[in-house]
N, C-alpha and C. Protein backbone atom coordinates (compact mmCIF):
# COMPACT_ATOMS: atom_id res chain seq x y z
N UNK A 1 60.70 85.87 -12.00
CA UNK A 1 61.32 86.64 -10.93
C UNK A 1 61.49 85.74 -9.71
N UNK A 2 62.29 85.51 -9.01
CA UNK A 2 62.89 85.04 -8.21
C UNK A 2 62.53 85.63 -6.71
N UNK A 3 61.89 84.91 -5.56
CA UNK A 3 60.96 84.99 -4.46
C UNK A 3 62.10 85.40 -3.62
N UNK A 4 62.07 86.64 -3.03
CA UNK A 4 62.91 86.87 -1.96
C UNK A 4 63.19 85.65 -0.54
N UNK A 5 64.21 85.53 -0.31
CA UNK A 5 63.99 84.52 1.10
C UNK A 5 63.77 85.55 2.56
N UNK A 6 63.21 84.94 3.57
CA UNK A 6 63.54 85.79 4.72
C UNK A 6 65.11 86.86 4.87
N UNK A 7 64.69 87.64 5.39
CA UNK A 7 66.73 87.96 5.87
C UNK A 7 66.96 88.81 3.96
N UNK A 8 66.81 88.35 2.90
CA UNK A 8 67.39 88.50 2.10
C UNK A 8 67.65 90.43 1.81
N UNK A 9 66.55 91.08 1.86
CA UNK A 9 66.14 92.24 1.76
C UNK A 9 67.87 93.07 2.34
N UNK A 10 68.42 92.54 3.15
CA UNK A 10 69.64 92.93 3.46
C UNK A 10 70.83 92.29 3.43
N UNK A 11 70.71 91.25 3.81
CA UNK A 11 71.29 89.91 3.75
C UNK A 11 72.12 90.05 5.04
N UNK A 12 73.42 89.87 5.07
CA UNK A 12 74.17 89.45 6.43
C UNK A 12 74.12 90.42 7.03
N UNK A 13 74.07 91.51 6.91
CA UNK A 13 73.95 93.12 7.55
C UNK A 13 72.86 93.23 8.40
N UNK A 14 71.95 92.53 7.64
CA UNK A 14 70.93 92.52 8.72
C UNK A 14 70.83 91.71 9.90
N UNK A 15 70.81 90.40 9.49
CA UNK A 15 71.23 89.68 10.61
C UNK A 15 72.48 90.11 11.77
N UNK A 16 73.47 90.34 10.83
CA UNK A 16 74.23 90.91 12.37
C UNK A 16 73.84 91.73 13.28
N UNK A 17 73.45 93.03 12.29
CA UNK A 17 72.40 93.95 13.43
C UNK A 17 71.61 93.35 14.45
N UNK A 18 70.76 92.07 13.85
CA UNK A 18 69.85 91.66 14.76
C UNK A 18 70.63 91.34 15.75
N UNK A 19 71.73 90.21 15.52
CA UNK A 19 72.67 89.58 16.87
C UNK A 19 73.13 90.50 17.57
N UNK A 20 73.90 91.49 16.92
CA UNK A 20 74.14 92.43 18.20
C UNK A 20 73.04 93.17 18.84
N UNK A 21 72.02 93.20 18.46
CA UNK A 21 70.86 94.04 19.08
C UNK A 21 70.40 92.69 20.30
N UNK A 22 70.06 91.37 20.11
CA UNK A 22 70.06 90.45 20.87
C UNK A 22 70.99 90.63 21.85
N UNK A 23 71.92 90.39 21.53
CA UNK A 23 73.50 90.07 22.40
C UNK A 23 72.97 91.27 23.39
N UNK A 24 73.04 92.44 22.96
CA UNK A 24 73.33 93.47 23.81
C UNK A 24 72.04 93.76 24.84
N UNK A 25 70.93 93.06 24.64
CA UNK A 25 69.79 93.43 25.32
C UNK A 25 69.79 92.71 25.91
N UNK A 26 70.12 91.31 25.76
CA UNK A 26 70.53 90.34 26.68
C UNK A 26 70.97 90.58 27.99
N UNK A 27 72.55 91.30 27.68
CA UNK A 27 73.59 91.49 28.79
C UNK A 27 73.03 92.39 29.22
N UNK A 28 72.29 93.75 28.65
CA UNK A 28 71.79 94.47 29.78
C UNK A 28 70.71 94.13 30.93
N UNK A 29 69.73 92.94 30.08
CA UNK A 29 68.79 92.32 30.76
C UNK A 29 69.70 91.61 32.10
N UNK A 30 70.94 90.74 31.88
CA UNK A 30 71.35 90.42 33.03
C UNK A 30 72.20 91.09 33.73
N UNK A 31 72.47 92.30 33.65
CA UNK A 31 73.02 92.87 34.61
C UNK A 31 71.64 93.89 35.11
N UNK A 32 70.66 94.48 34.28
CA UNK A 32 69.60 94.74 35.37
C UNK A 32 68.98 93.45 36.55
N UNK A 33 68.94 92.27 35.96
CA UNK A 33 68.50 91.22 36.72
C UNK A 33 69.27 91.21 38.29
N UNK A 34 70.49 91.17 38.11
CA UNK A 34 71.88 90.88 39.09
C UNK A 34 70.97 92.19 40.26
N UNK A 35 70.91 93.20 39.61
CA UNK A 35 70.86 94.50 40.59
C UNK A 35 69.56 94.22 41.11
N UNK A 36 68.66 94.14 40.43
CA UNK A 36 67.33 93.81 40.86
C UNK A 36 66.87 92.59 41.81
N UNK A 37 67.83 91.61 41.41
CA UNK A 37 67.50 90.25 42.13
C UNK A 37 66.65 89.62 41.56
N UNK A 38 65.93 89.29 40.53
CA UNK A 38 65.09 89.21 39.78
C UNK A 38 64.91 88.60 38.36
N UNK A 39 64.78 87.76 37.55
CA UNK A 39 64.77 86.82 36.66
C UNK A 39 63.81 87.82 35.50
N UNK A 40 62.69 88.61 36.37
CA UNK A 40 61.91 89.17 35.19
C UNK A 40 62.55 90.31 33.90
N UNK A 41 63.70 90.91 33.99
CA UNK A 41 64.25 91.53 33.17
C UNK A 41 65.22 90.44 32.12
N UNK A 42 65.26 89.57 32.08
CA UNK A 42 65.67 88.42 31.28
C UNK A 42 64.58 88.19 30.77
N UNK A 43 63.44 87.27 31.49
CA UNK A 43 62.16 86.71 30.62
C UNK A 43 61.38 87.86 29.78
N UNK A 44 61.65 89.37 30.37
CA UNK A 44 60.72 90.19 29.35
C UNK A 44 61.69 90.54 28.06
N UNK A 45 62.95 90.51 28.17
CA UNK A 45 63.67 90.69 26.88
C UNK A 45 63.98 89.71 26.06
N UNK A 46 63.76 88.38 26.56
CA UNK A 46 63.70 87.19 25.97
C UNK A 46 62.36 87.09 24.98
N UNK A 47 61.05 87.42 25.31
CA UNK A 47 60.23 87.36 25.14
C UNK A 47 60.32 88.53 23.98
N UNK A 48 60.48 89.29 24.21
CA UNK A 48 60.44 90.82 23.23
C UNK A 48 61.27 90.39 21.65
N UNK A 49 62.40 90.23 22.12
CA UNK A 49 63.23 89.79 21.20
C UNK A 49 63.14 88.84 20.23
N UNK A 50 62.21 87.57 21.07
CA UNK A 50 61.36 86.54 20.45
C UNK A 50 60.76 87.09 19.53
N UNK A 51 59.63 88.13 20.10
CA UNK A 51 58.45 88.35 19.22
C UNK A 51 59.03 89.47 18.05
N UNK A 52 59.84 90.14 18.10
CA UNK A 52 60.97 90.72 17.23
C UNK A 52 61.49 89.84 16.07
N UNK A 53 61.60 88.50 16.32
CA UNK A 53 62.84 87.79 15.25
C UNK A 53 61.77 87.27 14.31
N UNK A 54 60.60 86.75 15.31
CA UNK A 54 59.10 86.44 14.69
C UNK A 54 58.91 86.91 13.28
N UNK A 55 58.70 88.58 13.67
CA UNK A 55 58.18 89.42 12.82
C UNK A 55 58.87 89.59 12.09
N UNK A 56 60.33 89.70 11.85
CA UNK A 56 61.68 89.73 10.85
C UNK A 56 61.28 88.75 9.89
N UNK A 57 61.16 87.25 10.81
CA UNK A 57 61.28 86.15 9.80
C UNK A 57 59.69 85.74 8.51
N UNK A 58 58.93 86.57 8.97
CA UNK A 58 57.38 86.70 8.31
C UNK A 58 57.50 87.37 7.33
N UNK A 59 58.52 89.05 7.20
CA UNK A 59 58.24 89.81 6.91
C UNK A 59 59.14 89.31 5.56
């Protein structure tokens, strides 16, 4: 039997989901930043998202 790779369980479907889920938390992160004045709504969704792709790529 043949060892699943990361990602495979869905294959490109999944990954895109992920990118647009990135992409889009991103841009909201910098347009809360803009309003806020503030860098920390970038570094906490940066960080989140990190520990998100982490757990994808383990699983």
């Amino acid at each position: 039997m043949r060892r699943r790779q990361p990602w495979s369980i869905h294959g490109r479907s999944l990954r895109a989901s992920l990118a647009v889920l990135c992409r889009s938390a991103l841009q909201g992160a910098l347009i809360q930043a803009r309003v806020e004045r503030s860098g920390r709504p970038i570094e906490v969704a940066a960080a989140e998202l990190a520990r998100l792709i982490e757990r994808e790529a383990r699983s």
